[in-house]
Protein backbone atom coordinates (compact mmCIF):
# COMPACT_ATOMS: atom_id res chain seq x y z
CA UNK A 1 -25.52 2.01 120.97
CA UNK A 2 -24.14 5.38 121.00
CA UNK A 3 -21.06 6.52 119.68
CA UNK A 4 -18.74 8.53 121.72
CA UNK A 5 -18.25 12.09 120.38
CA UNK A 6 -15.40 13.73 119.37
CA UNK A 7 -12.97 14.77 122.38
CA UNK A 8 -14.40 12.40 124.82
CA UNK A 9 -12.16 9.47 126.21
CA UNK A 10 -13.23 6.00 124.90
CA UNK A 11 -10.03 4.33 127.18
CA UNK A 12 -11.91 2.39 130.37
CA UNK A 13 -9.33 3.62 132.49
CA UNK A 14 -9.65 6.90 131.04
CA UNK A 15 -13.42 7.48 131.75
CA UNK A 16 -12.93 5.55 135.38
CA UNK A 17 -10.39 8.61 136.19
CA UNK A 18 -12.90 11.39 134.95
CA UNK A 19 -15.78 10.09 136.53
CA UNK A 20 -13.77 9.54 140.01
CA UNK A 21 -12.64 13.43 139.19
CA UNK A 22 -16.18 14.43 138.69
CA UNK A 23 -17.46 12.87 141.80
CA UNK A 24 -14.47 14.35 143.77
CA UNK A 25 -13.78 17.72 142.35
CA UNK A 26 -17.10 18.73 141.27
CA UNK A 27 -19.71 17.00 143.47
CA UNK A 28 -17.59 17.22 146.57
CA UNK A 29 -17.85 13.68 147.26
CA UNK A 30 -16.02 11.52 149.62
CA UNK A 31 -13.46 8.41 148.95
CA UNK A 32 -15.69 6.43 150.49
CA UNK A 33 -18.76 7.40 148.86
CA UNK A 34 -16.75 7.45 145.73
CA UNK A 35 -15.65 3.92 146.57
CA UNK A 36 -18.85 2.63 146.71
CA UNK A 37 -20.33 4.46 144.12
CA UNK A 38 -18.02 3.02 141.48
CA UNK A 39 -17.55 0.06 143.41
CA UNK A 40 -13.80 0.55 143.88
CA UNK A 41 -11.36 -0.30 146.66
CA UNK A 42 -10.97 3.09 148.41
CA UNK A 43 -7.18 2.55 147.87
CA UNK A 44 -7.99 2.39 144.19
CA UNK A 45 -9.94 5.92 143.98
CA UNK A 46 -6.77 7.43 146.67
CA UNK A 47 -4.24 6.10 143.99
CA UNK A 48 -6.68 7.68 140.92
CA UNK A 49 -6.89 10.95 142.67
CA UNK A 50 -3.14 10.73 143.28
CA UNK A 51 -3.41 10.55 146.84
CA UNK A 52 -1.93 8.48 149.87
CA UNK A 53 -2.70 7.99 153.50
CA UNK A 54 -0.90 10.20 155.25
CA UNK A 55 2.58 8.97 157.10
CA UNK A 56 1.94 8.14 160.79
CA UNK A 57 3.61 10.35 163.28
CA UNK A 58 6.72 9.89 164.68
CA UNK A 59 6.00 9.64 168.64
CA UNK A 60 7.88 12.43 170.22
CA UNK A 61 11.66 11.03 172.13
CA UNK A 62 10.86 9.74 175.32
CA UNK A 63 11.81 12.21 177.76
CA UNK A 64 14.41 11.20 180.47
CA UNK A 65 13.66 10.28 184.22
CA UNK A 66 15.55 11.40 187.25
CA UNK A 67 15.83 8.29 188.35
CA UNK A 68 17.87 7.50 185.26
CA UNK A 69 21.20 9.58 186.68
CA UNK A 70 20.92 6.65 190.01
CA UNK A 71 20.91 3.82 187.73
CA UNK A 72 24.14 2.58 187.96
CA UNK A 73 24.34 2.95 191.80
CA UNK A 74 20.54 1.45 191.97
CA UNK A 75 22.10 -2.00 190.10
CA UNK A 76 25.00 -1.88 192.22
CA UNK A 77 23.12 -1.68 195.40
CA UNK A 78 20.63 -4.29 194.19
CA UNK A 79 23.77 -6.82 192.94
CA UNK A 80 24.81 -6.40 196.63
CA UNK A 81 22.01 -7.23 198.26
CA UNK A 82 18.84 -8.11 196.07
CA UNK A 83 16.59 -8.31 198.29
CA UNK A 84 17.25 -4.82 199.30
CA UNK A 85 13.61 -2.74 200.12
CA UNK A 86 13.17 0.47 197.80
CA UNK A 87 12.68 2.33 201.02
CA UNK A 88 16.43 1.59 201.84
CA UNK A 89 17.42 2.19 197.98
CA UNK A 90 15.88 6.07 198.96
CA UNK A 91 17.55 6.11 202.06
CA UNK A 92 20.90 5.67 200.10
CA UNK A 93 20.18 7.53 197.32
CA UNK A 94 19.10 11.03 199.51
CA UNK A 95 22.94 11.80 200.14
CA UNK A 96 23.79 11.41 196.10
CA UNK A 97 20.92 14.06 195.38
CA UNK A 98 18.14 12.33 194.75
CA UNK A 99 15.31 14.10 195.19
CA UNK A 100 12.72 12.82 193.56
CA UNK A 101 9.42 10.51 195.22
CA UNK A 102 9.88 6.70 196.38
CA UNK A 103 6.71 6.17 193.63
CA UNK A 104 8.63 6.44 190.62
CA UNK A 105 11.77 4.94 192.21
CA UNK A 106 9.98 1.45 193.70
CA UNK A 107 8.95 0.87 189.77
CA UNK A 108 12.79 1.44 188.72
CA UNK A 109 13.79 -0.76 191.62
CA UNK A 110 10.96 -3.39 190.83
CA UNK A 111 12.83 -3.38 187.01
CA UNK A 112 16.43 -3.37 187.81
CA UNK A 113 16.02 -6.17 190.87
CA UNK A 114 17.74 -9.39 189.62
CA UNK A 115 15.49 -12.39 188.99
CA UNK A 116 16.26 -15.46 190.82
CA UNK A 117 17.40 -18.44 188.56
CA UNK A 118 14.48 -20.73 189.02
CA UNK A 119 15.25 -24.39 189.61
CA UNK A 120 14.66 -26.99 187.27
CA UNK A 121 13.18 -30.49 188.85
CA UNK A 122 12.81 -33.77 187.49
CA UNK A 123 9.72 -34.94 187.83
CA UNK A 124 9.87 -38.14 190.45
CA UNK A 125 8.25 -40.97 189.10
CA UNK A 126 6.83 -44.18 191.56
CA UNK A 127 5.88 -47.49 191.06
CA UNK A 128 2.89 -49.20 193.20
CA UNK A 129 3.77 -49.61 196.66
CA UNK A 130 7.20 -48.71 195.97
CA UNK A 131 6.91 -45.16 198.46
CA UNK A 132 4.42 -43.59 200.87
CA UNK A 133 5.49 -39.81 201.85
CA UNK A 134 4.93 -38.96 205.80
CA UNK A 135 4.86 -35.48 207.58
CA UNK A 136 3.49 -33.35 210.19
CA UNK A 137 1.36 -30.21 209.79
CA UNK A 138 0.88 -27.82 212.72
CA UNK A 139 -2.24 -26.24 213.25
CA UNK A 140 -1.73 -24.42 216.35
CA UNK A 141 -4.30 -24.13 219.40
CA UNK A 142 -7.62 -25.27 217.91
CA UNK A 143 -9.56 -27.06 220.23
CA UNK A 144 -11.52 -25.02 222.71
CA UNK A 145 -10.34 -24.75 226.18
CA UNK A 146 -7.11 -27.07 225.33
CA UNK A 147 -3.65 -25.30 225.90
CA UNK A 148 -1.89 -28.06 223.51
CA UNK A 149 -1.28 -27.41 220.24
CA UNK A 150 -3.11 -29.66 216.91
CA UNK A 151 -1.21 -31.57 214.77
CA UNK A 152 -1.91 -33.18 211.59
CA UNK A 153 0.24 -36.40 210.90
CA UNK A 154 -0.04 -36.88 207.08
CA UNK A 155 0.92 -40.11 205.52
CA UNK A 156 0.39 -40.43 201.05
CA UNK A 157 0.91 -43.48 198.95
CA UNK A 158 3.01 -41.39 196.12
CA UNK A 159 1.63 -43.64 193.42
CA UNK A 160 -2.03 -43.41 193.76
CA UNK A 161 -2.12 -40.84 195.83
CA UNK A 162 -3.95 -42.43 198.44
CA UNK A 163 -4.31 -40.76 201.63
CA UNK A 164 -3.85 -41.57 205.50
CA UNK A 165 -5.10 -38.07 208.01
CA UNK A 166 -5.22 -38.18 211.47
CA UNK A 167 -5.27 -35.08 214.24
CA UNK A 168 -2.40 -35.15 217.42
CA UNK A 169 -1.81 -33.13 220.31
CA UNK A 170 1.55 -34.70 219.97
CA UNK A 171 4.68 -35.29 217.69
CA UNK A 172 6.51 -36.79 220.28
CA UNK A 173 7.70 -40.65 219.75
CA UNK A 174 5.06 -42.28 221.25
CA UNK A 175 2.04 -40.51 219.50
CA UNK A 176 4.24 -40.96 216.41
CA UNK A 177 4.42 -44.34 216.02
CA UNK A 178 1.02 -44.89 217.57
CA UNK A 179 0.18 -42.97 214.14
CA UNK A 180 3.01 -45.30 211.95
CA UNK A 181 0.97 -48.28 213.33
CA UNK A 182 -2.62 -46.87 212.19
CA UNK A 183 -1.81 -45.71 209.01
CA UNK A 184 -0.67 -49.46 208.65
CA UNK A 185 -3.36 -51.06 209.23
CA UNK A 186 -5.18 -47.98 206.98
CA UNK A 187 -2.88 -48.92 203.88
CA UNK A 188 -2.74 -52.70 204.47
CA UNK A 189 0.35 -52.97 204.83
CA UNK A 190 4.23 -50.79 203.96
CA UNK A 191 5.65 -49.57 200.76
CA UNK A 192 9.31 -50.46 200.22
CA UNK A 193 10.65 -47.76 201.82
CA UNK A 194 9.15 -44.15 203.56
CA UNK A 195 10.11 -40.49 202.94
CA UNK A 196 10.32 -38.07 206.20
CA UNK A 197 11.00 -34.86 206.42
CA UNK A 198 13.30 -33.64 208.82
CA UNK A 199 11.82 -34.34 212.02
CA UNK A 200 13.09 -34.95 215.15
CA UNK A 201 11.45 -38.50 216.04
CA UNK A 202 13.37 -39.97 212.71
CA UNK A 203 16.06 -38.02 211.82
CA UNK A 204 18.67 -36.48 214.52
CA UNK A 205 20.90 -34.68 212.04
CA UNK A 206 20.81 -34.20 208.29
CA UNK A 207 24.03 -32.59 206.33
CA UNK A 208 25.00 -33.36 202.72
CA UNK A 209 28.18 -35.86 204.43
CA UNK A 210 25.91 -38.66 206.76
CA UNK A 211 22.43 -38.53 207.97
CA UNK A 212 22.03 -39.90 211.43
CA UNK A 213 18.60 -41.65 212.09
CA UNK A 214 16.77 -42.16 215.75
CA UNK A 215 17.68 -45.38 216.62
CA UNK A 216 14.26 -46.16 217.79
CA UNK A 217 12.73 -45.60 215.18
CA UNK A 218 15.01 -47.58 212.96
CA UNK A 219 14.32 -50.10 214.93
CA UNK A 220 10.58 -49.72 213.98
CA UNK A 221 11.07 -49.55 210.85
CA UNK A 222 13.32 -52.84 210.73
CA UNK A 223 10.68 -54.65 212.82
CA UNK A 224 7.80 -53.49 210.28
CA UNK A 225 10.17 -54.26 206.94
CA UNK A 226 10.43 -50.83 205.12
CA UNK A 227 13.72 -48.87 204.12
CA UNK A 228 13.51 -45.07 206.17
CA UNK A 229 14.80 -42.21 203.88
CA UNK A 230 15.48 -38.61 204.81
CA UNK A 231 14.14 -35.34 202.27
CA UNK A 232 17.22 -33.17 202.02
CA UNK A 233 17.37 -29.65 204.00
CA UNK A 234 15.11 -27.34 202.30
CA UNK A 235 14.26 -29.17 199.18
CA UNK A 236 10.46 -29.43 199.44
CA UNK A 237 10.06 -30.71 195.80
CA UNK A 238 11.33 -34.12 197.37
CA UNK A 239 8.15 -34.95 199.66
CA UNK A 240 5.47 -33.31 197.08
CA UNK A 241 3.33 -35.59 197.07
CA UNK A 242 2.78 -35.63 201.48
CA UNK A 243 3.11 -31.39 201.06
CA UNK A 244 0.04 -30.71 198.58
CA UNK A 245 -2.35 -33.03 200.45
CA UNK A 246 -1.21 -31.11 203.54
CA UNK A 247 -2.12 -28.08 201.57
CA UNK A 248 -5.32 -29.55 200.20
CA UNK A 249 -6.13 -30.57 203.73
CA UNK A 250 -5.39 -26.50 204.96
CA UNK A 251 -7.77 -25.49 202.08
CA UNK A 252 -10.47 -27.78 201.83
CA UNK A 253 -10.89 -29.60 204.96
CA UNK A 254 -9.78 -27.06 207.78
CA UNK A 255 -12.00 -23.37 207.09
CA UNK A 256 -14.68 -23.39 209.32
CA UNK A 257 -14.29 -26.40 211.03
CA UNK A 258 -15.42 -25.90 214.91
CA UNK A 259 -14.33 -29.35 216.68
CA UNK A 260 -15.55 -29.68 220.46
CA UNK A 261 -12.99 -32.05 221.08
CA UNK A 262 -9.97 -34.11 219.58
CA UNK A 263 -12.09 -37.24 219.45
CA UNK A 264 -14.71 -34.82 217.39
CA UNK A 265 -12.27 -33.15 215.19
CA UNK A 266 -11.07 -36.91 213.85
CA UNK A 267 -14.56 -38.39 213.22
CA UNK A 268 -14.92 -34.99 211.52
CA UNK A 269 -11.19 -36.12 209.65
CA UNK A 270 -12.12 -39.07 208.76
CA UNK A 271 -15.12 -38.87 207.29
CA UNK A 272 -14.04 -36.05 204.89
CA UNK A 273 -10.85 -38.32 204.06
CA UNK A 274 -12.72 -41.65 203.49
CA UNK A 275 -15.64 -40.13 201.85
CA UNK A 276 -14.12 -37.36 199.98
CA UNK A 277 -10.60 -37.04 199.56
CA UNK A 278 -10.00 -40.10 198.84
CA UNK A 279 -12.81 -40.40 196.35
CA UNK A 280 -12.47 -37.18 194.56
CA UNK A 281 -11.34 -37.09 190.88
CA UNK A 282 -7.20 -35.66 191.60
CA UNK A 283 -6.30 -32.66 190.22
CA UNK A 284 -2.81 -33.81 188.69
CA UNK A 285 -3.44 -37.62 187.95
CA UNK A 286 -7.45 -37.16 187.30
CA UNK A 287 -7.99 -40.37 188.43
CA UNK A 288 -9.84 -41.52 191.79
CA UNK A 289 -6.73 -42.11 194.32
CA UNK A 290 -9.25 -44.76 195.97
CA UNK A 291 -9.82 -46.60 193.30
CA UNK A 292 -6.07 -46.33 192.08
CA UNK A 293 -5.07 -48.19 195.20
CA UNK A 294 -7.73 -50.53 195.34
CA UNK A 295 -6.86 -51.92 191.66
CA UNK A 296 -3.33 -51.20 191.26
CA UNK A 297 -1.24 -50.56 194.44
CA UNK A 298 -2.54 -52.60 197.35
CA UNK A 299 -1.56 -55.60 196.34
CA UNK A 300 2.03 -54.39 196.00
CA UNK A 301 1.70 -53.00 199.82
CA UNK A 302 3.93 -55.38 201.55
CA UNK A 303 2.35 -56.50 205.02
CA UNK A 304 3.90 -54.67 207.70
């Protein structure tokens, strides 16, 4: 073992800080070959060598937009009407002295508009057989060569999610209830009671102080044993579960489809609901709404 001679440093730390100098000062190398030389952090050989990363810089101020002088009249314009266009916001702002481009003033518009309050819903819960949801879906002049508009009458069970489909030229009464009396016979029987929209052939005026129901069809629904109950104005959360299959229907069923006649475009109807719609795995309950109705519901279908 040698000895150390006189004047050289025997302290560990002391010879780790000469031989980091060396390597720095004298062989040029760098931290991170010094790092790994000595197999040091390379914060370790920056804090021998008396050094620190250098102190990010400061981002320069953000420099002020035109737009910024219009803010105040830009929130009051928007708190008047918040619907209000940004092409109407320049329109209104070119007499003040505006005179910048509608590009930079439809983003300050975009983040100044208020945001509507979204509504909160509680989610509607139903027993088997307690509810079946029923509405019409237009889709206009479809059939080739007939003047007469198609219509989809849409019936749902809202437990399973079982579903009743059938094309119309017709919303009137008569095609109406001929439709009530299939869908029936499709479900078995009637839930307790049925949720309409607001159409005319069941409801004949709707306001938050009475709703006033066609007497005919009251009378229908008396002679068949279910309650009739109206969806409020405008509140399409109440019928959900007849509007999404009418959606579903739009997406899935309807592109493409090139009936010949109306008696073509139902076979075509029912086959996709009887062998697929109804048979599919759902999307929100991820259960078979056949099989759900089959097992669980239809015997709680009263017989109409």
């Amino acid at each position: 073992m040698t000895r150390p001679t006189d004047g050289e440093p025997t302290d560990p730390e002391a010879v780790r800080l000469a031989e980091v100098l060396r390597l720095r000062l004298v062989d040029g190398q760098s931290i991170r070959a010094i790092a790994r030389r000595l197999h040091l952090a390379r914060k370790t050989v920056r804090k021998l060598l008396g050094l620190r990363r250098p102190a990010p810089r400061a981002l320069p101020p953000k420099r002020g937009s035109v737009v910024d002088l219009y803010d105040a009249e830009i929130r009051r314009l928007l708190a008047d009407t918040p619907d209000m266009k940004a092409t109407t916001v320049l329109e209104r702002l070119r007499p003040l002295g505006y005179s910048s481009g509608i590009t930079i003033l439809r983003e300050r518009v975009r983040s100044l508009r208020p945001r509507p309050v979204r509504e909160a819903f509680l989610t509607l819960d139903f027993a088997p057989g307690s509810a079946f949801q029923v509405d019409w879906a237009d889709f206009g002049f479809a059939l080739p060569g007939c003047p007469r508009r198609v219509s989809a009458f849409v019936m749902a069970a809202c437990y399973s999610r079982y579903l009743y489909l059938e094309f119309t030229l017709s919303q009137a009464m008569g095609t109406f209830l001929r439709c009530m009396e299939r869908a029936v016979r499709f479900f078995g029987g009637v839930a307790v009671a049925d949720i309409f929209d607001n159409m005319k052939t069941v409801i004949l005026s709707h306001t938050p102080q009475a709703t006033v129901f066609n007497r005919r069809f009251l009378e229908y629904a008396r002679a068949r044993g279910f309650a009739a109950v109206a969806c409020n104005v405008r509140k399409a959360h109440e019928k959900g579960r007849v509007e999404r299959p009418i959606g579903f229907v739009r997406s899935r069923f309807w592109p493409g489809r090139r009936p010949a006649d109306l008696l073509d475009l139902n076979a075509q109807a029912f086959h996709w609901r009887d062998d697929f719609a109804n048979h599919r795995v759902h999307d929100e309950t991820g259960k078979v709404p056949a099989l759900v109705f089959a097992n669980e519901e239809k015997r709680r279908v009263c017989p109409g």
